[in-house]
N, C-alpha and C. Protein backbone atom coordinates (compact mmCIF):
# COMPACT_ATOMS: atom_id res chain seq x y z
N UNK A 1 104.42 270.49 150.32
CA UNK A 1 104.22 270.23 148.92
C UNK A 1 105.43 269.49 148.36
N UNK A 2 105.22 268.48 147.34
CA UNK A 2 106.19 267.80 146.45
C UNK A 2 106.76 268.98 145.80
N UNK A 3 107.86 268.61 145.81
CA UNK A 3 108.87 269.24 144.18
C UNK A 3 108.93 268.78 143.48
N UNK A 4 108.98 269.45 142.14
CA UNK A 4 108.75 268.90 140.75
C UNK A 4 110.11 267.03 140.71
N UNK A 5 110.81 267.54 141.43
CA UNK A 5 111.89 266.18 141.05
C UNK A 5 110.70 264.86 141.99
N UNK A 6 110.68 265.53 143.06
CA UNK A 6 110.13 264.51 143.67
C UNK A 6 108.72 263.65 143.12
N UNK A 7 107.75 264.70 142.72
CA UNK A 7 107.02 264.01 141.88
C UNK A 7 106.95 263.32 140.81
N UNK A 8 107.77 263.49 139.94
CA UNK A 8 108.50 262.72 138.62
C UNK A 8 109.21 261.33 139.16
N UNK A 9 109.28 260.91 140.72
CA UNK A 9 109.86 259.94 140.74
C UNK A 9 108.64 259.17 141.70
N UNK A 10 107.64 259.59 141.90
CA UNK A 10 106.35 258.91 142.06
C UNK A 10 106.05 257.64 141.05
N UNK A 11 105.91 256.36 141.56
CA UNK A 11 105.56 255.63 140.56
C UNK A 11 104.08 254.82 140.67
N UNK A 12 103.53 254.61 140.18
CA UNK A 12 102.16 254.04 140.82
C UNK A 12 101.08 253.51 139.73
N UNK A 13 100.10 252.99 140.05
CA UNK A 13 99.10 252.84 138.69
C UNK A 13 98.41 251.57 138.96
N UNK A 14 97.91 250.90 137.98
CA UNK A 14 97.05 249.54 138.26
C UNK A 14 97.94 248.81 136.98
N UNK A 15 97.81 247.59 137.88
CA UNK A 15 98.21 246.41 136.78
C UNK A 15 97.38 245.46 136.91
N UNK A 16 97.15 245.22 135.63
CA UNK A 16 96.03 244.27 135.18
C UNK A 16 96.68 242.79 135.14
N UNK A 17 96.37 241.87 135.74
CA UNK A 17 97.24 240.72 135.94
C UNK A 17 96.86 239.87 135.66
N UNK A 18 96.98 238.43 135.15
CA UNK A 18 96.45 237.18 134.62
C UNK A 18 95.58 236.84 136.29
N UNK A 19 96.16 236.60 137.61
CA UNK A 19 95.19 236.27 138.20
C UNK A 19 93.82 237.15 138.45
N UNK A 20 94.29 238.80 138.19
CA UNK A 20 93.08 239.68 138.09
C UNK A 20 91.54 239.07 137.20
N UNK A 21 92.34 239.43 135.94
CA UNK A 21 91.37 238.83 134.97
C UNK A 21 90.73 237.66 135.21
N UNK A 22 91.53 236.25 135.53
CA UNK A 22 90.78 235.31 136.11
C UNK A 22 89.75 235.51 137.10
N UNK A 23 89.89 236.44 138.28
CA UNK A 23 89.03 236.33 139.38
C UNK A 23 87.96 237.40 138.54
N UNK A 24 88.02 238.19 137.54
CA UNK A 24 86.90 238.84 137.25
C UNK A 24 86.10 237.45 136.41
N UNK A 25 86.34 236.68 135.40
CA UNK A 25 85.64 235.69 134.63
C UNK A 25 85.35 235.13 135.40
N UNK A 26 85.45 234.39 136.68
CA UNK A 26 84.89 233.17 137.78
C UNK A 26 83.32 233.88 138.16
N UNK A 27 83.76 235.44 138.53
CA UNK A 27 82.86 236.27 139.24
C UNK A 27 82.16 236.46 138.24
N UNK A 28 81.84 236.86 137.09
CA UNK A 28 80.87 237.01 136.04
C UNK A 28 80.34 235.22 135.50
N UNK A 29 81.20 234.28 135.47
CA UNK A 29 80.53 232.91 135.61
C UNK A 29 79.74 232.63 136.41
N UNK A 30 79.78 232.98 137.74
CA UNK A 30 78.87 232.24 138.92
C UNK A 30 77.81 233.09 139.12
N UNK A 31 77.99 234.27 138.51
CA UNK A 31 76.43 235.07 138.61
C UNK A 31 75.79 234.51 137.40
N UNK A 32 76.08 234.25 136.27
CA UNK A 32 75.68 233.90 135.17
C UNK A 32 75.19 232.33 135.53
N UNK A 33 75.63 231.80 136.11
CA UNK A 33 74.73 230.51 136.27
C UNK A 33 74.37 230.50 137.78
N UNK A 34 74.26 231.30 138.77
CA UNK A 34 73.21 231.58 139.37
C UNK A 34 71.72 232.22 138.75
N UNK A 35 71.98 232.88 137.75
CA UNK A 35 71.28 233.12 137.09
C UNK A 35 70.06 232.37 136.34
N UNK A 36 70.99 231.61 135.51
CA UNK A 36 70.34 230.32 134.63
C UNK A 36 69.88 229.37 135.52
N UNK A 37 70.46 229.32 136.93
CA UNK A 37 69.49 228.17 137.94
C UNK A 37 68.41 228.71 138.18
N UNK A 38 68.58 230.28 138.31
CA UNK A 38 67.71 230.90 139.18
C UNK A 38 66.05 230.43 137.66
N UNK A 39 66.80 231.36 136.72
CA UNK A 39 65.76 231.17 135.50
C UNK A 39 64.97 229.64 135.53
N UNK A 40 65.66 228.50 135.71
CA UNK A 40 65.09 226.81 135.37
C UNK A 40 64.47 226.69 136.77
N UNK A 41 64.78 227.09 137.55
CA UNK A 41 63.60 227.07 138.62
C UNK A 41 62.15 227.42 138.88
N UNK A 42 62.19 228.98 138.24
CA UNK A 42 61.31 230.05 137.78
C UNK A 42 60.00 229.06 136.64
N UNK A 43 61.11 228.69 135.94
CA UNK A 43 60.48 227.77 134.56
C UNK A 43 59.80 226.66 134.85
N UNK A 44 60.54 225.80 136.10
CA UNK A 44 59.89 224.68 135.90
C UNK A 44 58.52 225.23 137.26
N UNK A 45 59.00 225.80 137.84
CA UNK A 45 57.93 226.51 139.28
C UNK A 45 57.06 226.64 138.41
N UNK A 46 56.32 227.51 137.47
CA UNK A 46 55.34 227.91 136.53
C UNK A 46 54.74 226.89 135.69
N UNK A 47 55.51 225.69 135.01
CA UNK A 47 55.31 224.80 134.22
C UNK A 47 54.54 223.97 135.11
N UNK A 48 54.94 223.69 136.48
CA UNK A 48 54.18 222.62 137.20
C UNK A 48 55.37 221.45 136.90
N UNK A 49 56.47 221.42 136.69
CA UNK A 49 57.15 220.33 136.69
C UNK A 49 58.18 219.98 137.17
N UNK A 50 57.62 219.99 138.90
CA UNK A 50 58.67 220.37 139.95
C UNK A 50 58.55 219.02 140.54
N UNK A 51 59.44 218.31 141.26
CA UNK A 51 59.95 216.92 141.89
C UNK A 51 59.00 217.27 143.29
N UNK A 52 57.91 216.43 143.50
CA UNK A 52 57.77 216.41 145.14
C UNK A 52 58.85 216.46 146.05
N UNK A 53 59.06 217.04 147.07
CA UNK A 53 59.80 216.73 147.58
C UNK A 53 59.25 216.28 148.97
């Protein structure tokens, strides 16, 4: 078991960091317009106003 000194000099925790935050907004961007492709596909599939390919 720790002793009270020893645990008081435990340091630890999360830091929230500018590149953190960035890699969370990229990751909520690219689902969000996987999304919106996914949706205009859906849209035009149903509409009938799809490119022969």
């Amino acid at each position: 078991m720790l002793e009270k000194e020893e645990l008081l000099q435990i340091v630890g925790g999360i830091n929230i960091t500018g590149s953190f935050l960035n890699s969370i907004y990229k990751c909520v961007n690219t689902i969000m317009e996987v999304g919106r492709s996914l949706g205009s596909a859906i849209r035009r599939a149903i509409s009938g106003s799809m490119c022969p390919v």
